[in-house]
Structure formats: structure tokens, C-alpha cells
Protein backbone atom coordinates (compact mmCIF):
# COMPACT_ATOMS: atom_id res chain seq x y z
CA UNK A 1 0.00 0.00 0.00
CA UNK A 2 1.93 3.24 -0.81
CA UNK A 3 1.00 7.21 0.02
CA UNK A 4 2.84 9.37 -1.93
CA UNK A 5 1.72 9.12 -5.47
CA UNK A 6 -2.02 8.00 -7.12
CA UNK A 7 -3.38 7.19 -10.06
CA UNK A 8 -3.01 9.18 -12.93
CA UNK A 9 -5.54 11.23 -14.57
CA UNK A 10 -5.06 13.30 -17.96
CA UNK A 11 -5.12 16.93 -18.76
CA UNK A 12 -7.70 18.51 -20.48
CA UNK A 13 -7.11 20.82 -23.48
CA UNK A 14 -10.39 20.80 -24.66
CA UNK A 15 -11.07 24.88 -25.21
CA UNK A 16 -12.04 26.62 -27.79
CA UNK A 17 -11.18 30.64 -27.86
CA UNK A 18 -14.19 31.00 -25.90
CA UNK A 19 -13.13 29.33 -23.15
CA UNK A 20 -10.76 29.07 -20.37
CA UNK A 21 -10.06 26.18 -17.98
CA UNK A 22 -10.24 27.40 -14.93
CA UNK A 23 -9.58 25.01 -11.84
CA UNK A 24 -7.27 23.79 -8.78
CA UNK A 25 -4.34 21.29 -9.22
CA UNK A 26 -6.31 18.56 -8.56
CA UNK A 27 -5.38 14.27 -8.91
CA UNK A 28 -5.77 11.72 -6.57
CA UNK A 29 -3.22 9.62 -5.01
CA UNK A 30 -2.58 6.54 -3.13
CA UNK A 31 -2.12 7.25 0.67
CA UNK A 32 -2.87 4.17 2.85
CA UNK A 33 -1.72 1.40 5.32
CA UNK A 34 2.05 0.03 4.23
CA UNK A 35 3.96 -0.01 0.89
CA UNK A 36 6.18 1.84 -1.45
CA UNK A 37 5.93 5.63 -2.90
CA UNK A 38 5.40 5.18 -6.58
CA UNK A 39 7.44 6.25 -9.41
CA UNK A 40 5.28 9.12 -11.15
CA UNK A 41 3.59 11.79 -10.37
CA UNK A 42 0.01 12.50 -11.03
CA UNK A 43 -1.14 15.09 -13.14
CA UNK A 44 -3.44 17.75 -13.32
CA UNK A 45 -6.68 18.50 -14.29
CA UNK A 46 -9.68 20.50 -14.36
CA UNK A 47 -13.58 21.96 -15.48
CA UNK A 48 -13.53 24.04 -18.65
CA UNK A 49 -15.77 26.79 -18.02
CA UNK A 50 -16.50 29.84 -20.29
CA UNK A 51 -14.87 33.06 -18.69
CA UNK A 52 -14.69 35.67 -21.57
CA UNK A 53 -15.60 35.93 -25.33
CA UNK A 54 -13.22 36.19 -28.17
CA UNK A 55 -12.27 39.46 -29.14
CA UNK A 56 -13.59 40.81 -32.90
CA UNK A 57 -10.12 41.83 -34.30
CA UNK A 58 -8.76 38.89 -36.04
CA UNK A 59 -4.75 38.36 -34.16
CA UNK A 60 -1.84 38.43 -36.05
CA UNK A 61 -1.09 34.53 -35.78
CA UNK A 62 -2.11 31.98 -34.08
CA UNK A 63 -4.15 32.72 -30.49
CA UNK A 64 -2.13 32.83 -27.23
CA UNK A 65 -4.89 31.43 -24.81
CA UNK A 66 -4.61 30.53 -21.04
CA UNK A 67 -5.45 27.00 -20.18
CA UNK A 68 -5.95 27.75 -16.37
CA UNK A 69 -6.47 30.28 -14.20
CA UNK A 70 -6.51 29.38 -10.61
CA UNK A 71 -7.89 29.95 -7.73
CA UNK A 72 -11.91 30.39 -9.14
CA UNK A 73 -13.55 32.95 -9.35
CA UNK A 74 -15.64 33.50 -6.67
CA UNK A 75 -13.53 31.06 -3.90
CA UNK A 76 -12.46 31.77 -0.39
CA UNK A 77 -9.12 30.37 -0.24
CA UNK A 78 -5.91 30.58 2.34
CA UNK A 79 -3.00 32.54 3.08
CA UNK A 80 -0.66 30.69 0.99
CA UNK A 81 -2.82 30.45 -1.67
CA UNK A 82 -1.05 31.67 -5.10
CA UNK A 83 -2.25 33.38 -8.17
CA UNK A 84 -1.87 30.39 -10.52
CA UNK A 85 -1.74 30.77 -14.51
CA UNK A 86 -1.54 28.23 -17.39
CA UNK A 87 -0.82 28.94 -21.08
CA UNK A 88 -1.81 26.22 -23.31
CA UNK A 89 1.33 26.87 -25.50
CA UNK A 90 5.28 27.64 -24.10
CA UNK A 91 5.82 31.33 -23.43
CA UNK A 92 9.17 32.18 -23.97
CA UNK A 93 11.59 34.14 -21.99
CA UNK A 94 11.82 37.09 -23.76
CA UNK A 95 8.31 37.80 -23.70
CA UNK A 96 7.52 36.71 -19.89
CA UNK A 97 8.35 40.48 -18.47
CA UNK A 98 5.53 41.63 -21.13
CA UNK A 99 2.78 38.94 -20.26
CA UNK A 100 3.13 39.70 -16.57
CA UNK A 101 2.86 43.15 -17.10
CA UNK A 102 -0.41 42.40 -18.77
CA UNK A 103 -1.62 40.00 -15.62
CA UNK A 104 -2.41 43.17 -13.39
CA UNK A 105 -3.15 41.81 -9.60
CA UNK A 106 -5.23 44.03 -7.08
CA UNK A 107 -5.90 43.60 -4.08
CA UNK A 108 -8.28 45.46 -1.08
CA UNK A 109 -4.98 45.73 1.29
CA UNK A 110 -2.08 46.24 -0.95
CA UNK A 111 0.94 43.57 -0.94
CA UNK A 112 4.24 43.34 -2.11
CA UNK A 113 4.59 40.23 -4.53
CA UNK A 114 5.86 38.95 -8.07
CA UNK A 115 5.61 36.73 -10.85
CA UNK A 116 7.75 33.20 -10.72
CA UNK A 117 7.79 30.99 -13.70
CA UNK A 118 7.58 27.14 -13.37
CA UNK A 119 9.02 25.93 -16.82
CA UNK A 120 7.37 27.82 -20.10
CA UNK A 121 3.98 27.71 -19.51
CA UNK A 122 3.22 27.82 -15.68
CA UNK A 123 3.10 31.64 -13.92
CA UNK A 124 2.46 32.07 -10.48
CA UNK A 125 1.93 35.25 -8.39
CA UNK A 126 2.60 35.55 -4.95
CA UNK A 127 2.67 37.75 -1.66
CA UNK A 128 6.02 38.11 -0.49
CA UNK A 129 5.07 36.97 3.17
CA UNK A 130 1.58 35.31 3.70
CA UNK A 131 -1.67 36.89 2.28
CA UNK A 132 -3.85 39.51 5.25
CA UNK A 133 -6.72 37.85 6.33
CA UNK A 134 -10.37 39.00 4.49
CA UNK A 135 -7.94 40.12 1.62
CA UNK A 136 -10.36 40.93 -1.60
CA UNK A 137 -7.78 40.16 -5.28
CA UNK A 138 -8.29 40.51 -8.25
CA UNK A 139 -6.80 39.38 -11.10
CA UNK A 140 -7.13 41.12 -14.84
CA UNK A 141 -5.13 39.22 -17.64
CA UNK A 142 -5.45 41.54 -20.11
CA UNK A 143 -3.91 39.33 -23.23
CA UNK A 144 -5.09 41.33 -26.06
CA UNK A 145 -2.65 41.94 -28.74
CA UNK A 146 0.29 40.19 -26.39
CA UNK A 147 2.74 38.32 -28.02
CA UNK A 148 3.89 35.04 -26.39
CA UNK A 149 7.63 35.61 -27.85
CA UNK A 150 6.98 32.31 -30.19
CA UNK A 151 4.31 33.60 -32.95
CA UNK A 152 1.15 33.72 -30.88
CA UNK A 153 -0.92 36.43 -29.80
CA UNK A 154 -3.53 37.12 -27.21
CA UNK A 155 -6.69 37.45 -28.49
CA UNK A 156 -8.93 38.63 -25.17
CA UNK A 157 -8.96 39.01 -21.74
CA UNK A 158 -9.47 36.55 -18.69
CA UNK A 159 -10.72 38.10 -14.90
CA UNK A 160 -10.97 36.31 -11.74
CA UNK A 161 -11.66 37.72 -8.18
CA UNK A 162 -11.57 35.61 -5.15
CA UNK A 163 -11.19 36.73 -1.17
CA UNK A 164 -8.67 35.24 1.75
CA UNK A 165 -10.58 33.73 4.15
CA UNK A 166 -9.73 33.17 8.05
CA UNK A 167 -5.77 32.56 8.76
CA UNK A 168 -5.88 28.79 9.22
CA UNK A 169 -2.59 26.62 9.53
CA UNK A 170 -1.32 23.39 10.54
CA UNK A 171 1.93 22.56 11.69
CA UNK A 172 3.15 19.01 11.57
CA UNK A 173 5.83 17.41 13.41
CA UNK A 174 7.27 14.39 12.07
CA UNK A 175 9.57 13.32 15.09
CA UNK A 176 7.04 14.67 17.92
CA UNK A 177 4.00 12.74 15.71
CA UNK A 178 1.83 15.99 16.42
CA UNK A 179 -0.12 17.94 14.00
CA UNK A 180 -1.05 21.20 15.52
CA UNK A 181 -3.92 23.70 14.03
CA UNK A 182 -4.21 27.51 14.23
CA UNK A 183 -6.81 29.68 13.09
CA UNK A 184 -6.39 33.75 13.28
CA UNK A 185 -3.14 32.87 15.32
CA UNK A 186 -5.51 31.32 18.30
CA UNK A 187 -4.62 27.47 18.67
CA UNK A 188 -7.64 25.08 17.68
CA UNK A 189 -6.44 21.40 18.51
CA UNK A 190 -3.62 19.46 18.41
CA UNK A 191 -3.49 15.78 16.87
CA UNK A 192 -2.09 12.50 16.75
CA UNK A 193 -0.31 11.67 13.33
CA UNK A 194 1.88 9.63 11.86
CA UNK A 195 4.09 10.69 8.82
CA UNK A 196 6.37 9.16 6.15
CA UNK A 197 8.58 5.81 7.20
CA UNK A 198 12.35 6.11 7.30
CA UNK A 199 12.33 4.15 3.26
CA UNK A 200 9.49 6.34 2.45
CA UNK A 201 9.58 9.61 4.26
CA UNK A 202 7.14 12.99 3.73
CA UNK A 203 7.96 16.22 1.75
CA UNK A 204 9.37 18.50 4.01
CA UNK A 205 8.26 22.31 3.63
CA UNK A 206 4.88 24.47 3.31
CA UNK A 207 1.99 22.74 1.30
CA UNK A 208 -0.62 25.33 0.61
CA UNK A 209 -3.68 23.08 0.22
CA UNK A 210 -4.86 22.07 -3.41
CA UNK A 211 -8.49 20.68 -2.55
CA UNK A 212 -10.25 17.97 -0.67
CA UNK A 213 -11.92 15.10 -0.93
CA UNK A 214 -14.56 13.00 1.45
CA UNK A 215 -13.22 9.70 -0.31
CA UNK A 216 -10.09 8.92 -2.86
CA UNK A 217 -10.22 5.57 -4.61
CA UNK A 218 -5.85 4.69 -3.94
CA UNK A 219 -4.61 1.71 -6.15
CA UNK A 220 -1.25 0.28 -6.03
CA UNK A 221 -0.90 -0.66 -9.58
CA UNK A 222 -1.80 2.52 -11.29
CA UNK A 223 1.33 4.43 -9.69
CA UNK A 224 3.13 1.46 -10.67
CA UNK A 225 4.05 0.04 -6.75
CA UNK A 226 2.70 -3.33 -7.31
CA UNK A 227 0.20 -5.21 -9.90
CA UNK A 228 0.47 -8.65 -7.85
CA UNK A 229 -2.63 -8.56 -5.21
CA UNK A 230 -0.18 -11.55 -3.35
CA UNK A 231 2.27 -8.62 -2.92
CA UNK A 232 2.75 -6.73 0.56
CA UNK A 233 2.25 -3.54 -1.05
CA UNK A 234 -0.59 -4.05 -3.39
CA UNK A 235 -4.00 -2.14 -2.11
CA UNK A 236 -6.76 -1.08 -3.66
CA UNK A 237 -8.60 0.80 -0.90
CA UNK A 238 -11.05 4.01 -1.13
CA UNK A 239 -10.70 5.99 2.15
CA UNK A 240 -11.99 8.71 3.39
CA UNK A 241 -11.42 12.55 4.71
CA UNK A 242 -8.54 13.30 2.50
CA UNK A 243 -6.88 16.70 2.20
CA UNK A 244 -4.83 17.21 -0.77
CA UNK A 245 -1.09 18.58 -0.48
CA UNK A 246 0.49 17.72 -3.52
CA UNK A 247 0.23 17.22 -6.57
CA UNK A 248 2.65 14.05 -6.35
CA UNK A 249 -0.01 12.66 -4.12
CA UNK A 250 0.84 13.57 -0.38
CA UNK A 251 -2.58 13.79 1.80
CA UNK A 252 -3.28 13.87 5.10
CA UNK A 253 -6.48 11.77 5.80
CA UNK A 254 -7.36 8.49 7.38
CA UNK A 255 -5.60 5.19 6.41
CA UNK A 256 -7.58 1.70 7.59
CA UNK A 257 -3.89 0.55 7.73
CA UNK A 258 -2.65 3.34 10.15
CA UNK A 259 -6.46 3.44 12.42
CA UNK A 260 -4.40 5.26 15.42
CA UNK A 261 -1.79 6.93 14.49
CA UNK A 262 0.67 8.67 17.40
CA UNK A 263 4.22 8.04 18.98
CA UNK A 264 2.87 4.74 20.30
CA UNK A 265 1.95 3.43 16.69
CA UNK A 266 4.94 1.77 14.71
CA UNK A 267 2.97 2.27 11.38
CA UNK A 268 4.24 5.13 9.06
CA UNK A 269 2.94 6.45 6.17
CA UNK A 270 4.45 6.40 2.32
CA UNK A 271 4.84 10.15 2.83
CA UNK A 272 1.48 10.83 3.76
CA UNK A 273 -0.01 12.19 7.07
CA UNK A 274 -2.26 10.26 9.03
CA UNK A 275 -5.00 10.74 11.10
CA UNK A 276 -7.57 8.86 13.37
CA UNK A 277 -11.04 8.62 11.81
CA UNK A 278 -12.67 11.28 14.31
CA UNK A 279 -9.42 13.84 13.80
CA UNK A 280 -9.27 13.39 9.84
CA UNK A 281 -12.73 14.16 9.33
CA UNK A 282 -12.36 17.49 11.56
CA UNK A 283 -9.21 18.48 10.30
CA UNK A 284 -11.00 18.23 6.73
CA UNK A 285 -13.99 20.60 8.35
CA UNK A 286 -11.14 23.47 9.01
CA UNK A 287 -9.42 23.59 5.81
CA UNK A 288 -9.67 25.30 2.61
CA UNK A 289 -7.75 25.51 -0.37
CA UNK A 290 -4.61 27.53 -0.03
CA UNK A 291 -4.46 26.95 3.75
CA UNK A 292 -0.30 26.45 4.55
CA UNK A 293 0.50 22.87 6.22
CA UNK A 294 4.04 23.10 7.13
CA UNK A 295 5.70 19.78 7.92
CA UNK A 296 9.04 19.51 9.74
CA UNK A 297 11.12 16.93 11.25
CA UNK A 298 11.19 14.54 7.65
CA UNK A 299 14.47 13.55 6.65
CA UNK A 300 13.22 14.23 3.02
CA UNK A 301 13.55 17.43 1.16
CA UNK A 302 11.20 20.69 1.21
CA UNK A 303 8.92 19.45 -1.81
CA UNK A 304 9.54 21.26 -4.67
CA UNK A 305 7.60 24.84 -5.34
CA UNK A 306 5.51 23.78 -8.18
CA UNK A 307 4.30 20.11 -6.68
CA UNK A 308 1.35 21.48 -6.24
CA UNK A 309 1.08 24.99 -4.53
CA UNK A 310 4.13 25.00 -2.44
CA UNK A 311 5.07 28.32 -3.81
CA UNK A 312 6.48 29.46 -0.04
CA UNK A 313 8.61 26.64 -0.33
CA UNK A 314 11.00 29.15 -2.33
CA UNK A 315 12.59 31.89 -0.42
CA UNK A 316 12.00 35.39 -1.76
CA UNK A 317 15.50 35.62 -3.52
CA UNK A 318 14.58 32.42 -5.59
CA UNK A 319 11.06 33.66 -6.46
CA UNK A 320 12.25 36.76 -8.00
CA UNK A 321 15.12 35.13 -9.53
CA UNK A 322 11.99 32.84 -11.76
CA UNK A 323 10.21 36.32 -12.57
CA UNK A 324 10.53 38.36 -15.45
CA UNK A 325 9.22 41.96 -14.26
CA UNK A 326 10.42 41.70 -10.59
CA UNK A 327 9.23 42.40 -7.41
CA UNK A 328 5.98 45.10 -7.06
CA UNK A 329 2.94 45.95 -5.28
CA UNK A 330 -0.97 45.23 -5.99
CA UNK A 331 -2.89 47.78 -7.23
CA UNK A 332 -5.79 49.04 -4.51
CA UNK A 333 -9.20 47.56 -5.28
């Protein structure tokens, strides 16, 4: 039974000029009892839904459209919850201080942040430190007429608002076994978990949170642990109350294999954390997406920025280093 990774589910490029996709990183994994991590990662997908209409004047090539824009319009998300931007076609370098001049981010209290690319086609915008509390943002990707440095244009324009909700946070220690949960700075509970084995440890680092889930169906064989039901770490197991961290398929959520997890239970995870029944389901209660769960104590690595939204994972020197137009500060809604 492994935790880390789950089964694999394909990206959609269905969209027209019409349309944009806009929706969270979102796959499910394979967190449960004993076994192995697997050996991909899953990917991502999402709901096409229309967001603007093509623009009259015919473009001078071929259309530069966004394939995501995330979070939704309309959400309530976390603190470390990114501005997160797909283009369905590679942007290249030269172009990516124009394009995120033409992604204009507002906000009701006004925060200093910046553009980071992951790879050619993936933008992010983030505060430098955490997003206030009750924060309103807006986002206006104003594409028309851009050029995407490779022979495509922008054709229209893309807007999403969204507000930070209440300051909620989870801090997870892998040696002490305890998961402990803020909200607005005042201390909520403190659980019993049980993290990554020594062969199979947890990301290290700040997961904002990409979604959640009351049940994820985990397989062994589609992340490519084990086909062989006789083997130790085959499982085919849907389980419930599962928070997703990243994209690679870390959760934290109830495993049957793991029932009471704690310093007195010699079960660990695959890299997942686990919870008892009664604390995963009100853990999952508290949390939204973009909420920071920041797990220490792993002999594994912080988990890389873009594995989902672990944007904070990067210290400020880094981000800017990935941005083209540097370091600013939202306009005032």
C-alpha cells in the first residue's frame, strides 16, 4: 500500500477561444496502510468553463490562450494560496516580463509580490510573506494583442476575483507525531499523526492546500508500486477525509492501515499524514484551499515549489530570480 503518489488522470485541453479552464491542481493519489511511494507523479486536471468571449479583431497569428487560471472565481481560499496561470502553448523568456505586465493583480490591502515561472507555460503570483486575512484580489489578464515571444498572440482578456478567508494553519511534526492547528493565530487542537517511514519519508516544507476530498479511490498498480494482489504492497482501498497537499499525491487523511496513528503506533505512512477517523474528518472541516501545512522533522527534502502549490517553499530571492518583471505591489481595489 503506498501514500505518496495515485493514479493518474489526464489533462484537459479541450477549449475553444471561448473558453478558459479554470480550476485547482487537482489528482488523486494513493495514501494508505504500508507499501512503497510510486514512481510518477500525477497530473493535473480541471472543469472548462467559459470566462470571456473572443475578441472581434482577427490576431496576427495563431491565439495565445490561457489554459488555467486558478484559484476560481468567486472562492475563499488561504493565506498561501497563489495566483496560478496556465498557457496552453510555451511562453518564452523574452516575452515573460511583457505577459506579466499584462496580468495586473489588485488587491483590497495592498501587498508586495511577483511573478515566478515554473518551466514555459506555468506563472504564479505571490505575496512576499503570507496573504492579510479577508484580503479581496483581483486578477485582470489583459492578453489582447500580447505576443507570447513564439508567434502567438492574445486574443482577449481573462478576470478572476476571489477573497482570503480566516488565517488557518497546521503545523506538523514528524519526530514529535503531532499535527497542531491555528486559526487567526488562536490554537484550535492538536493531533495525533503519523508521517512518512524512514524508506518512504514525507515532503518537508509548506503545502498550501490544493483541494479535498470525502473519499479517494488509492490503487497500487496505477502508480506502478505493485500489480500482484499476493504482494505486501498491493492495495486497492477508497478511504476517506482526505486533504490534498500535492500534486505528487501527499494527503493527510485516514488510512484503515494506520487506524491510530501517534508516537505509540509503529505504522508510518508512504509520505502521507495520518490521522484517526474522528481527527481526519475534523481536520478536513477546518481547511480550505490555499491553507499552509508546514511539515518539519522529515528527513526528506522541502517538496519542490511547483508540486502542487508550495510556492512558499521558495525563499523570496529564488522567487524573483523565476520572474521576469520583478518584485511590485498590488494595485488598490
Amino acid at each position: 500500500m503506498g501514500q505518496d503518489v495515485g493514479r493518474r488522470r489526464s489533462k484537459g485541453r479541450g477549449i475553444g477561444i471561448a473558453l478558459v479552464t479554470v480550476a485547482a491542481l487537482v489528482g488523486a493519489s494513493a495514501c494508505s496502510g504500508g507499501g512503497g511511494e510510486g514512481k510518477a507523479d500525477a497530473k493535473v486536471s480541471g472543469k472548462a468553463s467559459a470566462s470571456a468571449k473572443p475578441s472581434p479583431t482577427k490576431p496576427k497569428g495563431p491565439p495565445m490562450l490561457l489554459d488555467t487560471i486558478t484559484p476560481q472565481t468567486g472562492t475563499k481560499v488561504g493565506v498561501a494560496m497563489p495566483v496560478s496561470v496556465v498557457f496552453t502553448n510555451p511562453v518564452a523568456a523574452k516575452a515573460r516580463a511583457s505577459v506579466e505586465k499584462h496580468m495586473k493583480v489588485s488587491a483590497s490591502t495592498p501587498v508586495k509580490g511577483a511573478w515566478h515561472w515554473f518551466g514555459d507555460r506555468r506563472a504564479d503570483w505571490r505575496p512576499k510573506t503570507y496573504w492579510p486575512s479577508g484580503t479581496k484580489v483581483k486578477i485582470d489578464a489583459d492578453m489582447k494583442g500580447v505576443s507570447n515571444g513564439n508567434g502567438r498572440y492574445g486574443v482577449h482578456g481573462y478576470t478572476h476575483t476571489f477573497t482570503v478567508g480566516d488565517d488557518v494553519r497546521a503545523a506538523v511534526s514528524v519526530t514529535g507525531h503531532t499535527m497542531k492547528v491555528t486559526r487567526n493565530g488562536s490554537a484550535l487542537r492538536t493531533l495525533s499523526i503519523n508521517a512518512g517511514s524512514p524508506q518512504y519519508p514525507t515532503w518537508n516544507g509548506t503545502m498550501a492546500v490544493i483541494d479535498k476530498q470525502k473519499k479517494v479511490h488509492m490503487t497500487s498498480c496505477s502508480v506502478g508500486i505493485s500489480c500482484d494482489k499476493g504482494s505486501p504492497n498491493y492495495y486497492d482501498l477508497t478511504l476517506p477525509w482526505d486533504v490534498h497537499l500535492t500534486q505528487s499525491g501527499t494527503y493527510a487523511h485516514y488510512s484503515t492501515g494506520d487506524p491510530n496513528p501517534g508516537s505509540g503506533s509503529a505504522r508510518g505512512s508512504h509520505g502521507c499524514v495520518h490521522l484517526s477517523m474522528s481527527d481526519a474528518k475534523w481536520f478536513y472541516g477546518q481547511v480550505k484551499q490555499g491553507d499552509p501545512v508546514t511539515i518539519t522533522g522529515s528527513p526528506r527534502a522541502k517538496a519542490p515549489a511547483d508540486n502542487g502549490y508550495a510556492d512558499f517553499n521558495l525563499g523570496w530571492d529564488q522567487w524573483l530570480a523565476g520572474s521576469g518583471s520583478g518584485e511590485g505591489t498590488t494595485a488598490t481595489l
